[in-house]
Protein backbone atom coordinates (compact mmCIF):
# COMPACT_ATOMS: atom_id res chain seq x y z
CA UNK A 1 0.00 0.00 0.00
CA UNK A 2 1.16 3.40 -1.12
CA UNK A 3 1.49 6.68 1.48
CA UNK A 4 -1.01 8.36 -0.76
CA UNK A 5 -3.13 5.30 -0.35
CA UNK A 6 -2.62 5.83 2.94
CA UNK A 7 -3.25 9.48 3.50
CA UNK A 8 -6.19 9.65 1.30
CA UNK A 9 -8.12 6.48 3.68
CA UNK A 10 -7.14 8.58 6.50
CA UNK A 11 -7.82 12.34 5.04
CA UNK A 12 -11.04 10.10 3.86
CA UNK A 13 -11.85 9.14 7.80
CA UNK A 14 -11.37 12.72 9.52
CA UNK A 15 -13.52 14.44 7.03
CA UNK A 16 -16.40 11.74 7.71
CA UNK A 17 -15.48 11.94 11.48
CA UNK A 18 -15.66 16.03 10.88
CA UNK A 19 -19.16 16.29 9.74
CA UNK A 20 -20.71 13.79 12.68
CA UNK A 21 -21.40 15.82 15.33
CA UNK A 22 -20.30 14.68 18.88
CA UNK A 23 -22.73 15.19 21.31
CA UNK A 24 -21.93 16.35 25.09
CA UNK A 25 -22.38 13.98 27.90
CA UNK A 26 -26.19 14.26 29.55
CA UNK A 27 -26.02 16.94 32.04
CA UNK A 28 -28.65 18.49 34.89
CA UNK A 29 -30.18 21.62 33.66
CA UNK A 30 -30.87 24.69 35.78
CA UNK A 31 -33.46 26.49 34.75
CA UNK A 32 -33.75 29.20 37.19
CA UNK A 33 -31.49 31.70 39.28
CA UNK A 34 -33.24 31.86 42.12
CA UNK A 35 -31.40 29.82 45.30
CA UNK A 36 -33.74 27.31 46.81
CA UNK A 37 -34.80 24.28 47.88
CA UNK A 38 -38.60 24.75 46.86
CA UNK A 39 -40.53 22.02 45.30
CA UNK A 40 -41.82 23.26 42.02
CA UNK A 41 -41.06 23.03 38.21
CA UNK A 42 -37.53 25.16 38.53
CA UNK A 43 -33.84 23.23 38.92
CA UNK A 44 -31.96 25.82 40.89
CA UNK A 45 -28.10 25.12 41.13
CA UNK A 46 -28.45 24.54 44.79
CA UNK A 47 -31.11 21.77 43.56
CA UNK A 48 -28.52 20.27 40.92
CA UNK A 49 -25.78 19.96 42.76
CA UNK A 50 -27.61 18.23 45.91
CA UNK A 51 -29.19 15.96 43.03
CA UNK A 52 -25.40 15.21 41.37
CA UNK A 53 -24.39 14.33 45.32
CA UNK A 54 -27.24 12.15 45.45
CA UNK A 55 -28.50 13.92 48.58
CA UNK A 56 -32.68 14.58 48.07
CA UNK A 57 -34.90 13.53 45.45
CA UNK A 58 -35.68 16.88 43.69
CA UNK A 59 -37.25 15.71 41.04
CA UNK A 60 -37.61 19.25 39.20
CA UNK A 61 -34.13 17.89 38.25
CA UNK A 62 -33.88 15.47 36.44
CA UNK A 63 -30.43 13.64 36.78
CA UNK A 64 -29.29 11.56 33.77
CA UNK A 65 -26.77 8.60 34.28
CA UNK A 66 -22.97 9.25 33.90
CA UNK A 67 -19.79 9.05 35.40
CA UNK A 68 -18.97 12.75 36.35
CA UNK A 69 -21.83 14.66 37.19
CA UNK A 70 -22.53 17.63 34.86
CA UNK A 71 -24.80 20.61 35.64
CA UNK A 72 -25.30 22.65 33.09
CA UNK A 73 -26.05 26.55 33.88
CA UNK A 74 -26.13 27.62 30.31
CA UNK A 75 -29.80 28.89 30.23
CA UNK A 76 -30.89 29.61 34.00
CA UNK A 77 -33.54 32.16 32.80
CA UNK A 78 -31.03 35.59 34.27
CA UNK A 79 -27.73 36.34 34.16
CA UNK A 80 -26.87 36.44 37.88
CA UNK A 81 -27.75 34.10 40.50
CA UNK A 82 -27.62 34.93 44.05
CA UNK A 83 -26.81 33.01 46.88
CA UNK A 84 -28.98 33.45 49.93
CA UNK A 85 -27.72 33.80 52.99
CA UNK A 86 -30.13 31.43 54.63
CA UNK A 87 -29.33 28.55 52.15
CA UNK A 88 -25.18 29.47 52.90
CA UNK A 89 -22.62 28.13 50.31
CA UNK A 90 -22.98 25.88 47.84
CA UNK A 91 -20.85 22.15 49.00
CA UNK A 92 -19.21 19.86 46.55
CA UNK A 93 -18.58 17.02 48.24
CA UNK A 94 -15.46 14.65 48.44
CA UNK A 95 -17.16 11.71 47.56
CA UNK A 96 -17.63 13.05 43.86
CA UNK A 97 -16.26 14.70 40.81
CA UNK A 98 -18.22 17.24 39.22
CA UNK A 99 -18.57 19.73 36.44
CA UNK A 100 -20.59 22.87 36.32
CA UNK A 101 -20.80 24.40 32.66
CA UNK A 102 -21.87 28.18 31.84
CA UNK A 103 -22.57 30.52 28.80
CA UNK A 104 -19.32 32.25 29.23
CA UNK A 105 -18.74 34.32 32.31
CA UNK A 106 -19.83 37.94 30.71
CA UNK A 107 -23.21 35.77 30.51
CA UNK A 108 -23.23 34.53 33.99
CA UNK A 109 -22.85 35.76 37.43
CA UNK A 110 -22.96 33.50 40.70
CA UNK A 111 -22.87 36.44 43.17
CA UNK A 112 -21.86 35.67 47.09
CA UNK A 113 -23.74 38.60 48.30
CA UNK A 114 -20.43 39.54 50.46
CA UNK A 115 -22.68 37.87 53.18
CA UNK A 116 -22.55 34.44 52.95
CA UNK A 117 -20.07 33.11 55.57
CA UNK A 118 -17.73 30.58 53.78
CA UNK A 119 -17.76 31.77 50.03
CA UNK A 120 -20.02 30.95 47.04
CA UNK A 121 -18.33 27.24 46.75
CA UNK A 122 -16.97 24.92 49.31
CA UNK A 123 -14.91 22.20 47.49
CA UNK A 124 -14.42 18.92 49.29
CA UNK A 125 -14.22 17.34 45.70
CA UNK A 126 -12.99 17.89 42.47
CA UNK A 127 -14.62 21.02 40.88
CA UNK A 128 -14.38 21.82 36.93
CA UNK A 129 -16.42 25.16 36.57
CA UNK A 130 -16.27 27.00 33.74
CA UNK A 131 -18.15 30.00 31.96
CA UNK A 132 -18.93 31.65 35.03
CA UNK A 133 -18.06 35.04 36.56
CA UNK A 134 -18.06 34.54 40.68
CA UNK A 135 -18.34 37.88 42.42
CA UNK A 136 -18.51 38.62 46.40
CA UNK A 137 -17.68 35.60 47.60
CA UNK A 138 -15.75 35.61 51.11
CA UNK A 139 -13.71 32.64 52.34
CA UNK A 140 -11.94 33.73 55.01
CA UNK A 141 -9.64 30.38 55.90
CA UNK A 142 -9.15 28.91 52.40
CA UNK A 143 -10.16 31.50 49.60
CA UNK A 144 -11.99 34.24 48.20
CA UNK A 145 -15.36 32.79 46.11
CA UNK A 146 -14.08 29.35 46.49
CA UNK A 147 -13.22 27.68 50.05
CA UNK A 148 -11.25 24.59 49.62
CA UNK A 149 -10.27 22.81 52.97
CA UNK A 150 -9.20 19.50 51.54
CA UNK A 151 -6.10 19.70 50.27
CA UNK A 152 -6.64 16.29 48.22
CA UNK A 153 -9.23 18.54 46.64
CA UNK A 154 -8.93 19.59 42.49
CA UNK A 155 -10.44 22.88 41.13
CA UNK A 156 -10.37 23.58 37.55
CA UNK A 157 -11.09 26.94 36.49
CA UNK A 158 -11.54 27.97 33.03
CA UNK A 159 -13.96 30.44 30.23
């Protein structure tokens, strides 16, 4: 077999491969910025990321089967959601690795309120959170936006 056989089967396969779209893994929608646990038809993040750690049913979410846990924050319905002070920070726990996707961070805003003792995040896992702008967040042992006391722990930040 000649190299031009050869490049032309496999110039041949990548332009097939190129035009078959590959489709993200299943993810958790939020659809909604408020910050709650309420029972309704709105996935908060709060919601998703209790659902992805398995704690609570909250079945406005609807959690498809995968390895890593996904939320996707894409299309909450605003471009800023606050974190309540009663509700506190948002905790990703050790037992899991998870991802939370965004628009881009000039789309989104998770806001801290300055209030809320321990940050926006408290990482215990792995974190991968990306297309997000985090603003008044106040961690003041580990971190700004993001406390993270384990030090097995993994953030990835990233647009």
């Amino acid at each position: 077999m000649s190299r031009f056989t050869i490049f032309a089967a496999t110039a041949a396969m990548l332009m097939a491969l190129g035009s078959t779209a590959i489709a993200a893994p299943p993810a958790i929608v939020v659809n909604s910025t408020d910050d709650n646990l309420t029972s309704d038809e709105f996935c908060t993040l709060r919601e998703a990321i209790r659902k992805a750690s398995g704690l609570g049913s909250h079945a406005e979410c609807a959690a498809p089967r995968g390895k890593i846990p996904r939320i996707d924050v894409t299309n909450p319905g605003g471009d800023t959601i606050f974190i309540s002070d009663a509700a506190g920070v948002l905790t990703i726990f050790s037992s899991i690795q998870m991802q939370i996707i965004g628009p881009g961070p000039e789309l989104l805003t998770i806001d801290g309120t300055s209030s809320v003792a321990g940050g926006i995040f408290v990482v215990l896992g792995d974190l991968d959170l990306s297309g997000v702008r985090l603003t008044n967040g106040s961690a003041p042992n580990h971190g700004g936006a993001i406390d993270m006391p384990n030090p097995g722990a993994i953030l990835t930040l990233s647009d």
